[in-house]
C-alpha atoms as a PDB file:
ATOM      1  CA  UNK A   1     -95.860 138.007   1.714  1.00  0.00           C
ATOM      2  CA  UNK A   2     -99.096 140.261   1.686  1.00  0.00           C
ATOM      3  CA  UNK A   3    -102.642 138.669   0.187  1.00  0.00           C
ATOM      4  CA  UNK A   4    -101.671 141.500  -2.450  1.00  0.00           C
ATOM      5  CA  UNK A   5     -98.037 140.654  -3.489  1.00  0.00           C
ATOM      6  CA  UNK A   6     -98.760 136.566  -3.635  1.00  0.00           C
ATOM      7  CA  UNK A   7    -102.277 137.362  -5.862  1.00  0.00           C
ATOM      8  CA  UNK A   8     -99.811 139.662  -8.312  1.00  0.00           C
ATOM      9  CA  UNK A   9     -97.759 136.859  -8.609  1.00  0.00           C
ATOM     10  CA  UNK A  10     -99.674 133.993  -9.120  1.00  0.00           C
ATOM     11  CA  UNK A  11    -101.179 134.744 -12.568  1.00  0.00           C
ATOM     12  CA  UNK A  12    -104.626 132.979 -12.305  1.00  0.00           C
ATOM     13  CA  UNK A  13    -105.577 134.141  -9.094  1.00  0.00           C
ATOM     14  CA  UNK A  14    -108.438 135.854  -8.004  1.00  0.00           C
ATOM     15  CA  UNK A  15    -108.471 138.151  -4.955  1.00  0.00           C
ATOM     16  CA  UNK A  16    -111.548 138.706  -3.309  1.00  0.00           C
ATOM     17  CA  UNK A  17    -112.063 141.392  -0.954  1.00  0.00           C
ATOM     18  CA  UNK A  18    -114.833 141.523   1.324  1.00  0.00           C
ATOM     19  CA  UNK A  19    -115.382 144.967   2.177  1.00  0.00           C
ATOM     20  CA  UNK A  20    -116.536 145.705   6.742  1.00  0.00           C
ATOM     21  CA  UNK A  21    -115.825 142.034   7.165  1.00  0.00           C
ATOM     22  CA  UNK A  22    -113.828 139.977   9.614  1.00  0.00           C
ATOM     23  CA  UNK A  23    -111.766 137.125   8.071  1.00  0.00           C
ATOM     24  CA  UNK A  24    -115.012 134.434   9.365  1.00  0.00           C
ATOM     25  CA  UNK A  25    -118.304 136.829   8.867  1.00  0.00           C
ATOM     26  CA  UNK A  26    -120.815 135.212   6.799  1.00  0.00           C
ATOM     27  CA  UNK A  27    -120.288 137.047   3.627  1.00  0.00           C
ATOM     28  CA  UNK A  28    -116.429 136.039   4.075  1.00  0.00           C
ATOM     29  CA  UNK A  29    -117.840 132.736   4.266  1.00  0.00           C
ATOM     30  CA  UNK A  30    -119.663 132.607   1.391  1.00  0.00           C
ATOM     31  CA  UNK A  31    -116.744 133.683  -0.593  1.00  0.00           C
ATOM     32  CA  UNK A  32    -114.804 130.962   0.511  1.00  0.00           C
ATOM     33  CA  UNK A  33    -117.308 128.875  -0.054  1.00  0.00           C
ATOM     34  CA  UNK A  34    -117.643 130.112  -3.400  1.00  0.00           C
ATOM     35  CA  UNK A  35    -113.756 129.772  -3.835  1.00  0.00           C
ATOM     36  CA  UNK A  36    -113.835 125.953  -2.850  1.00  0.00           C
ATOM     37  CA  UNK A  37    -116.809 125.188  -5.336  1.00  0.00           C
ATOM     38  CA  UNK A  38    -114.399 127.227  -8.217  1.00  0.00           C
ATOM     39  CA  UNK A  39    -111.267 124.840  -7.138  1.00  0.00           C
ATOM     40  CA  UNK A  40    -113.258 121.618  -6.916  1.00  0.00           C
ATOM     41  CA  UNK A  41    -115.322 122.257 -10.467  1.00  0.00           C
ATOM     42  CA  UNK A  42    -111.902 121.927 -11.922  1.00  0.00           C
ATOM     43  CA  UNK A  43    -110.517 119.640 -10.838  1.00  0.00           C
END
């Protein structure tokens, strides 16, 4: 299961791609960051 297949399939998703970035660079890390904030504020 690609990032891609699993985000087409899961209807709410969001898929964030950060463009000339490893998977723990800072602006990946401030998407994930981001992405925990968006989880938490609904829970």
């Amino acid at each position: 299961m690609t990032a891609w297949r699993l985000h087409r399939q899961w209807a709410t998703s969001r898929l964030v791609i950060v463009e000339d970035e490893g998977h723990g660079g800072p602006a990946s890390m401030t998407a994930l960051t981001q992405a925990v904030e968006d989880i938490a504020a609904t829970l």
